[in-house]
C-alpha atoms as a PDB file:
ATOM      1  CA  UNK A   1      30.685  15.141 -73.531  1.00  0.00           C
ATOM      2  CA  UNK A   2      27.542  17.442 -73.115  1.00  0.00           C
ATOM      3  CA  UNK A   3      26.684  20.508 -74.890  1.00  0.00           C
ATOM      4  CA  UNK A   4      24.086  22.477 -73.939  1.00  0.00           C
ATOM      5  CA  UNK A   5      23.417  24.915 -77.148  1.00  0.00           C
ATOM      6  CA  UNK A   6      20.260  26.779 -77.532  1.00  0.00           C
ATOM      7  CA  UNK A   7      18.273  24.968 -75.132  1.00  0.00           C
ATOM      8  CA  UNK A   8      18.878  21.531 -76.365  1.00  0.00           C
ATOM      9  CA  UNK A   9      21.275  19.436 -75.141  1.00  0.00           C
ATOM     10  CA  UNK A  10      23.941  16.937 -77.163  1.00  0.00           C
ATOM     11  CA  UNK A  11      26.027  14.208 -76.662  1.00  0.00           C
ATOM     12  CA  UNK A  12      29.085  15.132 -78.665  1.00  0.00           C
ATOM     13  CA  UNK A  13      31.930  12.873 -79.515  1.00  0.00           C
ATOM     14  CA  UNK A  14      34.736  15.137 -78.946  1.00  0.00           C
ATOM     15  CA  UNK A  15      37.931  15.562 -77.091  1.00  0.00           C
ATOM     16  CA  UNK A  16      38.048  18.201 -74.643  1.00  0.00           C
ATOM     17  CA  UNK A  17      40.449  20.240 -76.600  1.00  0.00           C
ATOM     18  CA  UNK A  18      38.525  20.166 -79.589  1.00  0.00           C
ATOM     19  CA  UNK A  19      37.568  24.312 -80.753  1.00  0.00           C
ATOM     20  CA  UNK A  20      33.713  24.478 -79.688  1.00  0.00           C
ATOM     21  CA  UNK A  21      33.410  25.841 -83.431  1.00  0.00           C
ATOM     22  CA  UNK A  22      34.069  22.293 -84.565  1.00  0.00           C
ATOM     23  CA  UNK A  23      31.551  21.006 -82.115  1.00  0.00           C
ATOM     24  CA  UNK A  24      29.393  23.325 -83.427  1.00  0.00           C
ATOM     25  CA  UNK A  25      29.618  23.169 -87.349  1.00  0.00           C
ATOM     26  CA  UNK A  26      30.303  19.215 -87.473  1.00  0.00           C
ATOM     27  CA  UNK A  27      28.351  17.546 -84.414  1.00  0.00           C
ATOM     28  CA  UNK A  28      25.709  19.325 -83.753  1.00  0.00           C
ATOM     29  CA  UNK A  29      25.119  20.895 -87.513  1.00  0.00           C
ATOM     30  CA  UNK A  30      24.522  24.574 -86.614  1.00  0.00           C
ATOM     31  CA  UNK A  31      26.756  26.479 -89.424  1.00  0.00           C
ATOM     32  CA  UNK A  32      26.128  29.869 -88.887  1.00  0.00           C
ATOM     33  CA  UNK A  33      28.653  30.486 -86.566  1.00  0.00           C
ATOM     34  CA  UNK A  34      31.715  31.025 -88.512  1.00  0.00           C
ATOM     35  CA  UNK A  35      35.484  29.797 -89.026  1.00  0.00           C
ATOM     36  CA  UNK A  36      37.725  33.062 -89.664  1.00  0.00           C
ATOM     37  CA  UNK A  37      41.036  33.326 -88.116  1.00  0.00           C
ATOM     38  CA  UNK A  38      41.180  30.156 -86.095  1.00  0.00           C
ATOM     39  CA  UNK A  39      42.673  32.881 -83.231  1.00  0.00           C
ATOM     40  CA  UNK A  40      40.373  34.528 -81.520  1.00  0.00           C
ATOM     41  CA  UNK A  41      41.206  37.984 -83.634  1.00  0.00           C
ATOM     42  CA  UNK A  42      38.226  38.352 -86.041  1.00  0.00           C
ATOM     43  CA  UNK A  43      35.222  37.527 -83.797  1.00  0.00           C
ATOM     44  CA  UNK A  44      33.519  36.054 -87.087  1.00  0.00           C
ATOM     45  CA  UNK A  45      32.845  32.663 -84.565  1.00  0.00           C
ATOM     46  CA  UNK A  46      31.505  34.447 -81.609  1.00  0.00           C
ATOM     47  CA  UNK A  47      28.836  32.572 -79.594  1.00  0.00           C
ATOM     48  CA  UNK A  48      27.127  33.033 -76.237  1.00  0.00           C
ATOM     49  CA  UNK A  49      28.389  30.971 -73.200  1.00  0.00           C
ATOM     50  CA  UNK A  50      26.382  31.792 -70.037  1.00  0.00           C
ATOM     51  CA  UNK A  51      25.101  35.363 -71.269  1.00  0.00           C
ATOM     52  CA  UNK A  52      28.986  36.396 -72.270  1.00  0.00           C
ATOM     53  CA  UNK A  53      30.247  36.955 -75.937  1.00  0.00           C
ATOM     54  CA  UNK A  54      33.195  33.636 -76.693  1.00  0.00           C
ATOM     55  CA  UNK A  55      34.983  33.192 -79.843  1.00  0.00           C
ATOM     56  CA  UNK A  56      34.255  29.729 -80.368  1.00  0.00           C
ATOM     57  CA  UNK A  57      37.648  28.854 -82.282  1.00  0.00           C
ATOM     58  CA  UNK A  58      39.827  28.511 -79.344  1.00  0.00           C
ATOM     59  CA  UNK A  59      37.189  27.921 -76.837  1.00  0.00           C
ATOM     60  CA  UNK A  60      37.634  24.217 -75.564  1.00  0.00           C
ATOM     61  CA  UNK A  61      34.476  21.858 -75.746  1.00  0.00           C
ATOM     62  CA  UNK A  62      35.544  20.748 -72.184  1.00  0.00           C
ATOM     63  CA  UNK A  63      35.532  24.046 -70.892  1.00  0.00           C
ATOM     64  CA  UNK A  64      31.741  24.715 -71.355  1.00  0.00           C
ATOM     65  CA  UNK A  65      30.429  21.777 -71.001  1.00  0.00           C
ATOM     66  CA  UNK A  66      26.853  21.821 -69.345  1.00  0.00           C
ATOM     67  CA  UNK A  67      27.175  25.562 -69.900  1.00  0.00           C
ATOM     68  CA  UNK A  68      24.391  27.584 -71.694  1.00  0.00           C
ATOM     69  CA  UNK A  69      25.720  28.086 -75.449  1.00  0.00           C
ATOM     70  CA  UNK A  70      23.660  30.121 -77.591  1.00  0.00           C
ATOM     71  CA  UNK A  71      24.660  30.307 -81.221  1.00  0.00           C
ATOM     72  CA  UNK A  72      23.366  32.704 -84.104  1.00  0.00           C
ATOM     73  CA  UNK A  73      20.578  30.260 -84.758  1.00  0.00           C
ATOM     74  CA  UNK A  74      19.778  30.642 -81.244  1.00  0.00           C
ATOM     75  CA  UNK A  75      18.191  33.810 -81.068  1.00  0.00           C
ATOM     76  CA  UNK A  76      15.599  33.017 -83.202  1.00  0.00           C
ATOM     77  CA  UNK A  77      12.292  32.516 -81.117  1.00  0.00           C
ATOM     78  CA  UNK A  78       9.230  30.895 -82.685  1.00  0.00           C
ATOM     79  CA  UNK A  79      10.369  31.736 -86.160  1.00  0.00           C
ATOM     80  CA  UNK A  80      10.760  35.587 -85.287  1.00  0.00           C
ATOM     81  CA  UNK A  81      13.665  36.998 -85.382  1.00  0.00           C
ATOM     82  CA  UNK A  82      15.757  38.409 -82.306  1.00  0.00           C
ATOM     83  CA  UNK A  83      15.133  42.312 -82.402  1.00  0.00           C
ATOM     84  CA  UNK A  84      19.049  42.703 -83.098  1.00  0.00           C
ATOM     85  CA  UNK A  85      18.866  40.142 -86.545  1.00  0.00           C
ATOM     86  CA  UNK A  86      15.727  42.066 -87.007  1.00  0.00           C
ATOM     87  CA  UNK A  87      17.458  45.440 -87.655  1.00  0.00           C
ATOM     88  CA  UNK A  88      20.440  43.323 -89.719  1.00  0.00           C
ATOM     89  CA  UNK A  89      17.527  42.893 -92.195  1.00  0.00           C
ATOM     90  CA  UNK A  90      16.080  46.318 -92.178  1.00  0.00           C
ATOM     91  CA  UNK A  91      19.255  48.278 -91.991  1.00  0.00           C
ATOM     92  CA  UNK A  92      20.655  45.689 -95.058  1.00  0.00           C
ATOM     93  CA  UNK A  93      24.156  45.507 -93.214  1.00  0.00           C
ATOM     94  CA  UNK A  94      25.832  42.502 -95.353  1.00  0.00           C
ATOM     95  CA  UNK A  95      27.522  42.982 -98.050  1.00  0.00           C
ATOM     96  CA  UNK A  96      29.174  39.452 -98.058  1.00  0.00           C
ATOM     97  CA  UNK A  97      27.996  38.566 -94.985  1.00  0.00           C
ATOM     98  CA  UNK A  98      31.028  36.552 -93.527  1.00  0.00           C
ATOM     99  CA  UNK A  99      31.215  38.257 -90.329  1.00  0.00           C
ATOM    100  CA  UNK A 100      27.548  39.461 -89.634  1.00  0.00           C
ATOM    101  CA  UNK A 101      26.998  35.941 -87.190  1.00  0.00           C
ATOM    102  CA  UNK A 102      29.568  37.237 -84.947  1.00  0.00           C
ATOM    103  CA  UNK A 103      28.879  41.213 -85.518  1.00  0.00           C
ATOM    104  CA  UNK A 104      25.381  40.475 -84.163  1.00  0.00           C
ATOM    105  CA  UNK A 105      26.091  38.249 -80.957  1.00  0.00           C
ATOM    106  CA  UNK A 106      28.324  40.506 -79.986  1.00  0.00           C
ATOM    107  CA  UNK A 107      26.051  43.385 -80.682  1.00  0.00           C
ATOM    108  CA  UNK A 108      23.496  41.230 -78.545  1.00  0.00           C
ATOM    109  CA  UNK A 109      25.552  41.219 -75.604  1.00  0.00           C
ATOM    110  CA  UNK A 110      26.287  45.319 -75.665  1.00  0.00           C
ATOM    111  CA  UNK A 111      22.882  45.966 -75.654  1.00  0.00           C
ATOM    112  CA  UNK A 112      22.076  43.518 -72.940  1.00  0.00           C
ATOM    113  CA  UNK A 113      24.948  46.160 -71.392  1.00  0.00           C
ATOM    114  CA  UNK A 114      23.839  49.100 -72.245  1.00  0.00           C
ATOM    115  CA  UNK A 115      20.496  49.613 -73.897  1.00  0.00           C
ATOM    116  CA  UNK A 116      20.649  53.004 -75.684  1.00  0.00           C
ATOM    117  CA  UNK A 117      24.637  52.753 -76.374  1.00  0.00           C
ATOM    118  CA  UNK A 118      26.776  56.189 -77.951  1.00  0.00           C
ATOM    119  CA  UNK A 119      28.734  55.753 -81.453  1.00  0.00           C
ATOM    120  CA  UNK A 120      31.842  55.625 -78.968  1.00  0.00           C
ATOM    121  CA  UNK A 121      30.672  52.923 -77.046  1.00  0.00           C
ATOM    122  CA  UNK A 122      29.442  50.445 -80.583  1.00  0.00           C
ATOM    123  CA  UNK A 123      32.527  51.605 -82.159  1.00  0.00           C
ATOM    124  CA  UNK A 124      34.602  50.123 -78.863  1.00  0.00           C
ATOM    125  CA  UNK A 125      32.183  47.253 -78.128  1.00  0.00           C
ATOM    126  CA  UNK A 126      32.256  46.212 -82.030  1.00  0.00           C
ATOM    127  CA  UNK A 127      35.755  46.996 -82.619  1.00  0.00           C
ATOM    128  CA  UNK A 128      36.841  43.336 -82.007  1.00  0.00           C
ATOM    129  CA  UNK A 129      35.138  42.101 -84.951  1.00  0.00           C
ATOM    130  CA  UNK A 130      36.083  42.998 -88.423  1.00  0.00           C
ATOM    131  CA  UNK A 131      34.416  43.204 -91.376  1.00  0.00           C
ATOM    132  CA  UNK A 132      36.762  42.658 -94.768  1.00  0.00           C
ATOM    133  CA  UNK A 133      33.804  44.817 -96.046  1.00  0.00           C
ATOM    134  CA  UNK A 134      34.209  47.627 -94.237  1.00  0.00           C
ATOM    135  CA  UNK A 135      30.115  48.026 -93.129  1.00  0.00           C
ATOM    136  CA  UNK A 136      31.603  49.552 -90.058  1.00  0.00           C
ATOM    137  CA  UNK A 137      28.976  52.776 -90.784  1.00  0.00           C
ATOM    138  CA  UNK A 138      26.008  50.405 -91.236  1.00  0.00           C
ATOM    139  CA  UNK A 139      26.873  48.152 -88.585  1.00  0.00           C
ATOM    140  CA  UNK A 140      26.596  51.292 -86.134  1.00  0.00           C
ATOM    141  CA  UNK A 141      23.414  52.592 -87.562  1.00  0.00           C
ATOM    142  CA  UNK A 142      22.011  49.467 -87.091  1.00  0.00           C
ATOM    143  CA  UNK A 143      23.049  48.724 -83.433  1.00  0.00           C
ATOM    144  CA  UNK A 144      21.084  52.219 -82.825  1.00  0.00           C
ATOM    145  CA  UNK A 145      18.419  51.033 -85.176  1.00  0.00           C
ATOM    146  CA  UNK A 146      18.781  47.119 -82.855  1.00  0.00           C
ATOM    147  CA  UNK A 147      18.647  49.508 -79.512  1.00  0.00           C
ATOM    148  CA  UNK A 148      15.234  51.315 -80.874  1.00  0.00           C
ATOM    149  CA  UNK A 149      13.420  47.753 -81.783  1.00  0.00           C
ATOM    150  CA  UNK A 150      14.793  46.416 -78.251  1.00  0.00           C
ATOM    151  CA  UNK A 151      13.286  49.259 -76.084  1.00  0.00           C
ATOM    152  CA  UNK A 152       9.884  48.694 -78.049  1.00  0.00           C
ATOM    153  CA  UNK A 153       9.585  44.473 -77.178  1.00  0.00           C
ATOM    154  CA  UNK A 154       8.399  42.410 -75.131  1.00  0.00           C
ATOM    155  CA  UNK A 155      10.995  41.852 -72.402  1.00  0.00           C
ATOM    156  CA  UNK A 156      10.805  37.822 -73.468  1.00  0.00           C
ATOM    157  CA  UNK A 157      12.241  38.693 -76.712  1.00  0.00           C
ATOM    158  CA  UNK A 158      15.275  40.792 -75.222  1.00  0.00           C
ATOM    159  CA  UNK A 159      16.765  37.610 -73.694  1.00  0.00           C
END
């Protein structure tokens, strides 16, 4: 079947059942996007799939296939960083790391939303994805920080 991820597309040898997050990881070699609960609870796999957050562990291969699947590696652009990783690096949000893939896809996707977002609205958009670290503070600073850098770009790199 045929994946479209970040722009390039790939023949993958996959039943139709088969979590996208194995697609992912094994067939097409993109690891950032990560294996947490297997149930769609911790958001540590979340990709794009036509513009919308997906947690990739129970989403079918056959359901988005020729669909638009954008992955953590994805929103890189020319080697510079999507405004949202951007302010990962400058606010230092990891501690282990684990769940920052997902934290920031799905931070892309509420700023897409709603540009200059209130702590209410992070902590509800966010509150799908844990962090076994507890960078819950950081993690809203820097979606404010992510909001600041996005209102400053281009409007190619906001996509």
């Amino acid at each position: 079947m045929k994946l479209v991820v970040n722009g390039n597309s790939y023949e993958v040898p996959c039943p139709a059942d088969t979590p996208l997050l194995w697609a992912l990881r094994e067939e097409v070699g993109l690891t950032g996007t990560k294996f947490g609960c297997g149930k769609a609870l911790c958001g540590a796999c979340t990709v794009h799939v036509d513009g919308e957050p997906k947690r990739s562990c129970v989403t079918p291969c056959g359901d988005v296939v020729d669909k638009a699947i954008i992955t953590i590696e994805g929103l890189v652009r020319d080697s510079v960083l999507h405004p949202v990783q951007q302010a990962w690096v400058e606010e230092n949000v990891p501690q282990c790391g684990y769940c920052q893939a997902g934290q920031i896809m799905t931070a892309v996707v509420l700023l897409r939303a709603k540009p200059q977002p209130t702590d209410a609205e992070i902590d509800d958009a966010m509150s799908a994805n844990l962090c076994r670290c507890g960078t819950y503070p950081r993690i809203r600073k820097t979606v404010h920080r992510a909001a600041e850098l996005l209102a400053a770009a281009p409007p190619a790199v906001t996509k």
